[in-house]
PDB file of N, CA and C in Angstrom:
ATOM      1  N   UNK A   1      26.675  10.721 -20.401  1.00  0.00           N
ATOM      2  CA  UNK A   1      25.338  11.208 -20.117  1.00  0.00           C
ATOM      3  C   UNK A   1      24.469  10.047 -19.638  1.00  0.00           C
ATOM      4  N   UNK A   2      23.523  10.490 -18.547  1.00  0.00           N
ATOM      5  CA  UNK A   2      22.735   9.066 -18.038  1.00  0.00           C
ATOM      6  C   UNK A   2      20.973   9.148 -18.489  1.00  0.00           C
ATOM      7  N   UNK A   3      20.791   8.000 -18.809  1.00  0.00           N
ATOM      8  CA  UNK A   3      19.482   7.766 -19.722  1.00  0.00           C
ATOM      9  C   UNK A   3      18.613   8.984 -19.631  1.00  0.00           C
ATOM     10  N   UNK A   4      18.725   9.194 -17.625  1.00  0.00           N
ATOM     11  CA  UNK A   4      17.645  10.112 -17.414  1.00  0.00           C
ATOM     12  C   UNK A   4      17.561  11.562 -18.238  1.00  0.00           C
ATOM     13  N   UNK A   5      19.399  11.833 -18.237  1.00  0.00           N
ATOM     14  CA  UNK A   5      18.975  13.229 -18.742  1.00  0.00           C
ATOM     15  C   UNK A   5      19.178  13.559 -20.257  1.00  0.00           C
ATOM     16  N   UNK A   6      19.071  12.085 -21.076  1.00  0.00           N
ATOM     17  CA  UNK A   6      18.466  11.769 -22.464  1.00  0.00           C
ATOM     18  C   UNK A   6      17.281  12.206 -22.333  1.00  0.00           C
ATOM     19  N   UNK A   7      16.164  11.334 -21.697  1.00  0.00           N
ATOM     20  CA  UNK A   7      14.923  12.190 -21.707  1.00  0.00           C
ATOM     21  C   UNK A   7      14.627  13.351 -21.302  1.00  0.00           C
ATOM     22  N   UNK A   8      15.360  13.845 -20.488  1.00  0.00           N
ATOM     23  CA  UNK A   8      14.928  15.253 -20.025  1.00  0.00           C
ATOM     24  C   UNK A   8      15.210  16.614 -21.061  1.00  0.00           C
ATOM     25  N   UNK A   9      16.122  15.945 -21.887  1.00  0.00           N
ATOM     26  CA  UNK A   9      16.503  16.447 -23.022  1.00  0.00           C
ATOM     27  C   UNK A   9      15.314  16.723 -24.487  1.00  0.00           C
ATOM     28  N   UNK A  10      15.123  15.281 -24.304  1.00  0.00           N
ATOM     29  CA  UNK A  10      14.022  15.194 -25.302  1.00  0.00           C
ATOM     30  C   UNK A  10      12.130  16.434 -25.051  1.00  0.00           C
ATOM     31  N   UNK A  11      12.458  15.954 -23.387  1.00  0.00           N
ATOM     32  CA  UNK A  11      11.280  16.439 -22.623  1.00  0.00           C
ATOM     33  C   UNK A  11      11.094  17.718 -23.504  1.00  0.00           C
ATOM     34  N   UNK A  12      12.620  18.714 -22.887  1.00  0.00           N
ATOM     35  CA  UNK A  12      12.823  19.991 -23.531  1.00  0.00           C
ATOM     36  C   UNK A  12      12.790  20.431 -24.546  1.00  0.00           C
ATOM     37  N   UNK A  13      13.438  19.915 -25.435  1.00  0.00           N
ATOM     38  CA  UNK A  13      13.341  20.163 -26.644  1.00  0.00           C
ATOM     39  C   UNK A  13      11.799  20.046 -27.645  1.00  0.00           C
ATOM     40  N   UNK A  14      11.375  19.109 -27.116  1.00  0.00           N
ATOM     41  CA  UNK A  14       9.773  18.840 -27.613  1.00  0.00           C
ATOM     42  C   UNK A  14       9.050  20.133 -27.200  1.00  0.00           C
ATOM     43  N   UNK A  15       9.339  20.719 -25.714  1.00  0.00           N
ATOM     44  CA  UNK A  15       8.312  21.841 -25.206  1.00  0.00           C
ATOM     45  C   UNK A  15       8.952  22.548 -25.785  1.00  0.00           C
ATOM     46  N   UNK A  16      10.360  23.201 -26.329  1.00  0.00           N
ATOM     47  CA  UNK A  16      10.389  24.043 -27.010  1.00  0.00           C
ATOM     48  C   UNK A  16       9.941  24.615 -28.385  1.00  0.00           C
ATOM     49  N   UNK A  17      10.056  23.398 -28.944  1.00  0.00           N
ATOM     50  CA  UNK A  17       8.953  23.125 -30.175  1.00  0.00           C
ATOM     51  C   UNK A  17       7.751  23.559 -30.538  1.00  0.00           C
ATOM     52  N   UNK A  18       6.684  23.080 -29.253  1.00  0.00           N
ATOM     53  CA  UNK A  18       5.339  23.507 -29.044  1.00  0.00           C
ATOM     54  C   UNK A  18       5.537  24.912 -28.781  1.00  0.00           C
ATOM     55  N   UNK A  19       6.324  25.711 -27.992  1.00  0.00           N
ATOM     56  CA  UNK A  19       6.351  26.706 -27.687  1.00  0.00           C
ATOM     57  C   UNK A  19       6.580  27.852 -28.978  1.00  0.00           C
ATOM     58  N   UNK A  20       7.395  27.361 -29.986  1.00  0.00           N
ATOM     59  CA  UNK A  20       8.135  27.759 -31.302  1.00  0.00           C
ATOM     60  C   UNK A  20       6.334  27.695 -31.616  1.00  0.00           C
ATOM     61  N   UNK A  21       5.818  26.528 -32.381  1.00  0.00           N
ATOM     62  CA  UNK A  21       4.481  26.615 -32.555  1.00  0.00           C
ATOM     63  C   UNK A  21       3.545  27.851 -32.092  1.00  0.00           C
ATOM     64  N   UNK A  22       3.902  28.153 -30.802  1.00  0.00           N
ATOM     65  CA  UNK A  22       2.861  28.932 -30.391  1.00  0.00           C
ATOM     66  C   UNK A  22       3.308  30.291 -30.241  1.00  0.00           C
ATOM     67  N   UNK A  23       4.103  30.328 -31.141  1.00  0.00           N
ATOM     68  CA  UNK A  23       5.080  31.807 -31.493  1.00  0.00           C
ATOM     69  C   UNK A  23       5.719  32.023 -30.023  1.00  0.00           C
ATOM     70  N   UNK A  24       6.071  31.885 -29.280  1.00  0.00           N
ATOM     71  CA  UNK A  24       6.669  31.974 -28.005  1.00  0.00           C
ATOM     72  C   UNK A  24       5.392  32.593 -27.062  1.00  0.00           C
ATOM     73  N   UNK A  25       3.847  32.720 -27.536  1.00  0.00           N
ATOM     74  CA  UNK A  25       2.880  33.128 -27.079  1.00  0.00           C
ATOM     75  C   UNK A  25       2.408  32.551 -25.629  1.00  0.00           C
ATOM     76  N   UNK A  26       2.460  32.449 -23.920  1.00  0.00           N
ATOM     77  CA  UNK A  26       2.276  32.285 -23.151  1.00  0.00           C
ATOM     78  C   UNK A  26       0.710  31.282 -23.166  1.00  0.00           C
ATOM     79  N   UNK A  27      -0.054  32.604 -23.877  1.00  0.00           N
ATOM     80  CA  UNK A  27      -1.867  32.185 -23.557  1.00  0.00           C
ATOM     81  C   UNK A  27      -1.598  30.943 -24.319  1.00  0.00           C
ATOM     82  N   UNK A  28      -1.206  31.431 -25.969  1.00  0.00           N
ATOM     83  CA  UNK A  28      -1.786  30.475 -26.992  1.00  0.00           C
ATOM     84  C   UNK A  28      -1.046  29.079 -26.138  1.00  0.00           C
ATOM     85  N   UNK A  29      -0.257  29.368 -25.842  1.00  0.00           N
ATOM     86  CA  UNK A  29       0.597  27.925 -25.280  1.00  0.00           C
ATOM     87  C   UNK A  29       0.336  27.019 -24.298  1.00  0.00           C
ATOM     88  N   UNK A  30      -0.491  27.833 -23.230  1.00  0.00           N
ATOM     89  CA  UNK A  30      -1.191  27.227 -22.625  1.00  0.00           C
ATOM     90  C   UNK A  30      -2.500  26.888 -23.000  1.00  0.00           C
ATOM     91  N   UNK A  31      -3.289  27.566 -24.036  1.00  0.00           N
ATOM     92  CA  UNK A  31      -4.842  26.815 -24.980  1.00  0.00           C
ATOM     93  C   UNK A  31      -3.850  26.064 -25.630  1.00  0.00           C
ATOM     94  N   UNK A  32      -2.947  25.577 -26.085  1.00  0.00           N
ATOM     95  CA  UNK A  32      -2.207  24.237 -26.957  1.00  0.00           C
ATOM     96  C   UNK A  32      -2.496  23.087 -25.926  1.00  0.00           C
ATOM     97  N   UNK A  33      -2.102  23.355 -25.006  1.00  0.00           N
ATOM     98  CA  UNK A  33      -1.869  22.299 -23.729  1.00  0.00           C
ATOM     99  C   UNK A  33      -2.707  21.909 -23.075  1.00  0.00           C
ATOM    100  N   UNK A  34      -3.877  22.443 -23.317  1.00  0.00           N
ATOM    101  CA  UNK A  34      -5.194  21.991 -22.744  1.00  0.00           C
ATOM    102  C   UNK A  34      -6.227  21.383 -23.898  1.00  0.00           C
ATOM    103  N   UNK A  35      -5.136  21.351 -24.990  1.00  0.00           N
ATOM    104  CA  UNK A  35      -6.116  20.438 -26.190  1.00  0.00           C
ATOM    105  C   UNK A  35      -5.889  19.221 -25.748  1.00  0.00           C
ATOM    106  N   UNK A  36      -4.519  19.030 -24.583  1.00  0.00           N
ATOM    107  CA  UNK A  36      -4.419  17.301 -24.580  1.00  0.00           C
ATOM    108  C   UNK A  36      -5.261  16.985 -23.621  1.00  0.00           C
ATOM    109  N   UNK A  37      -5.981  17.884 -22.995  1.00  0.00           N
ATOM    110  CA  UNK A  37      -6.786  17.474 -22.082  1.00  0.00           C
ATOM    111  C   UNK A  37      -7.791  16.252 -22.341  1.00  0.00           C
ATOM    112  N   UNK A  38      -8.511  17.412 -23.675  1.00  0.00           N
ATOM    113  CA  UNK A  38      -9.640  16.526 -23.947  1.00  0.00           C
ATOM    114  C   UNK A  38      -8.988  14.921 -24.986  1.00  0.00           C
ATOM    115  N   UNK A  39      -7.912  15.659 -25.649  1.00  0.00           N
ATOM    116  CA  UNK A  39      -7.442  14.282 -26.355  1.00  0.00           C
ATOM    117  C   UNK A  39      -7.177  13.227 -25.225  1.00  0.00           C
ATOM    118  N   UNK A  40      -6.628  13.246 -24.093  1.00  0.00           N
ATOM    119  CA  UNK A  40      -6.191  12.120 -22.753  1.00  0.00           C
ATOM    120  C   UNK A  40      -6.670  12.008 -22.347  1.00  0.00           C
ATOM    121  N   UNK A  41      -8.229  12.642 -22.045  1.00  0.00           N
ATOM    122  CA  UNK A  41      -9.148  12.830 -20.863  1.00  0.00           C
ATOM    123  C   UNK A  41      -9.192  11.535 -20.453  1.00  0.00           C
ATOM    124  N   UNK A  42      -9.295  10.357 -21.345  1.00  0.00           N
ATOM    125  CA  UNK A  42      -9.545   9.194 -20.846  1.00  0.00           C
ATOM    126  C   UNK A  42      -7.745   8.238 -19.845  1.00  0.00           C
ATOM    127  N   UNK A  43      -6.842   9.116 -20.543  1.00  0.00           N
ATOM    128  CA  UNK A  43      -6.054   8.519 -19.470  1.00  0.00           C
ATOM    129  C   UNK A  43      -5.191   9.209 -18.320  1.00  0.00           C
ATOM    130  N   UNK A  44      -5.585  10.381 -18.639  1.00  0.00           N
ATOM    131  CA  UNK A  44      -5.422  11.962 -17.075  1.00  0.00           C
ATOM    132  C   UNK A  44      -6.735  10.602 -16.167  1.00  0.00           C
ATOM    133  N   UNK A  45      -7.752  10.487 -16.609  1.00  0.00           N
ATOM    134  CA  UNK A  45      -8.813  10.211 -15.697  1.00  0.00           C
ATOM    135  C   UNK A  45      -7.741   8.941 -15.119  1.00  0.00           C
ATOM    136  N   UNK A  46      -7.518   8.074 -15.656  1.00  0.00           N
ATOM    137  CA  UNK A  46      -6.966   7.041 -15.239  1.00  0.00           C
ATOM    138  C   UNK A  46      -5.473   6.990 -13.953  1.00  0.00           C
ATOM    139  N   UNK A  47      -5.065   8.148 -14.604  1.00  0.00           N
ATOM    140  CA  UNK A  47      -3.808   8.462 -13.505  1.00  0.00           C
ATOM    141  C   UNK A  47      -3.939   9.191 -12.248  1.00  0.00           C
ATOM    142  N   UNK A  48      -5.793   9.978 -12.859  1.00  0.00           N
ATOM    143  CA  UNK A  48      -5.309  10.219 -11.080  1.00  0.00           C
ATOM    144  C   UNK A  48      -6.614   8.716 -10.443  1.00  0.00           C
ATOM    145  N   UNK A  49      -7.140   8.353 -10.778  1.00  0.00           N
ATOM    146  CA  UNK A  49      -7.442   6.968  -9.960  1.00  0.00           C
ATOM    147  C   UNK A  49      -6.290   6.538  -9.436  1.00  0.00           C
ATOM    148  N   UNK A  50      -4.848   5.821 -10.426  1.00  0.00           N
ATOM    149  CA  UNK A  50      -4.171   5.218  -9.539  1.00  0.00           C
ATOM    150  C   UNK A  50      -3.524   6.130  -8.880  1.00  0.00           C
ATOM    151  N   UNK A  51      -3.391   7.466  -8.954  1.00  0.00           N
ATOM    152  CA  UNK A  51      -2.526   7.664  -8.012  1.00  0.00           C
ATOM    153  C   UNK A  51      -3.099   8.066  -6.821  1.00  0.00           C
ATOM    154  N   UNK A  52      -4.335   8.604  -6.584  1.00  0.00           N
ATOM    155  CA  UNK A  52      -5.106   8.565  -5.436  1.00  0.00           C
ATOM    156  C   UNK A  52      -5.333   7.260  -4.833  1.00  0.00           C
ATOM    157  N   UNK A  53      -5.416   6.086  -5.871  1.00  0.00           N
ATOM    158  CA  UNK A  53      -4.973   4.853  -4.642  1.00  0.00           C
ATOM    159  C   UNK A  53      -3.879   4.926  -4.220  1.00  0.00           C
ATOM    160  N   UNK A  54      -2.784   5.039  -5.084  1.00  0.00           N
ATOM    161  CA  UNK A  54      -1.057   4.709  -4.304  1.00  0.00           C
ATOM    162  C   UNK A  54      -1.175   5.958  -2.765  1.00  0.00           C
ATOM    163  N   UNK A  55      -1.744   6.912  -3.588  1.00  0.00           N
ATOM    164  CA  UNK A  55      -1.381   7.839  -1.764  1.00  0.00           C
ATOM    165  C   UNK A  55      -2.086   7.580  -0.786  1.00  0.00           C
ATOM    166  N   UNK A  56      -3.401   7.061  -0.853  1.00  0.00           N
ATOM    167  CA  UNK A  56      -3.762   6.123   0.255  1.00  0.00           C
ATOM    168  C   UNK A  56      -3.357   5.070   0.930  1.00  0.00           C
ATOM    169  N   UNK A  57      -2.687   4.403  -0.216  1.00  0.00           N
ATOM    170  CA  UNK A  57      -1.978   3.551   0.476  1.00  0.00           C
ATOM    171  C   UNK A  57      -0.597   3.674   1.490  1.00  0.00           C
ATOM    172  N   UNK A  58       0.295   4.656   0.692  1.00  0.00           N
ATOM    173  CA  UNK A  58       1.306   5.095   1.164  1.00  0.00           C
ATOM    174  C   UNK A  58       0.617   5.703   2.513  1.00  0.00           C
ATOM    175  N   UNK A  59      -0.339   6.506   2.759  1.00  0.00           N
ATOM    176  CA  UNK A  59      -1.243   7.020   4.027  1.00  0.00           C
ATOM    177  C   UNK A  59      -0.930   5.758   5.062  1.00  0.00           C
ATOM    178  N   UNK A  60      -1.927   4.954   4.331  1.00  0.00           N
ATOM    179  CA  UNK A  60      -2.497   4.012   5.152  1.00  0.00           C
ATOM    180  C   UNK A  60      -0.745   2.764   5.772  1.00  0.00           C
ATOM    181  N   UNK A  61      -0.494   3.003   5.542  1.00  0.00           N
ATOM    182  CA  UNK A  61       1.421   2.113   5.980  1.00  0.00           C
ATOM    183  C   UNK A  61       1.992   3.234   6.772  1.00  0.00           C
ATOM    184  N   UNK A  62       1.529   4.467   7.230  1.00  0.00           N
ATOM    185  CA  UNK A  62       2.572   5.270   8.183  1.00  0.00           C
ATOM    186  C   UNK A  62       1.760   4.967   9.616  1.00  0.00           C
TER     187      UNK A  62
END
């Protein structure tokens, strides 16, 4: 097995979890997932800064 699909494993199994949590409930599961909003807000904000620089840049080199 290669590292990657160790994590992809983990990925899954974790969302299944949350999902178990949220009784297999669609809505509730998606209001779960938007609690990390406000918990990350400060580093969602941060990722899309850099990544709106990287695609400018990548823009700006074609």
């Amino acid at each position: 097995m290669i590292a990657s699909d160790t994590i992809f494993d983990e990925i899954r199994e974790s969302r299944r979890r949350m999902s178990k949590e949220c009784a297999h409930d669609p809505a509730k599961y998606v209001e779960y997932l938007r609690t990390f909003d406000q918990k990350y807000a400060a580093q969602i904000e941060r990722y899309r800064r850099e990544h709106s620089i990287l695609v400018a840049k990548a823009e700006s080199m074609r």
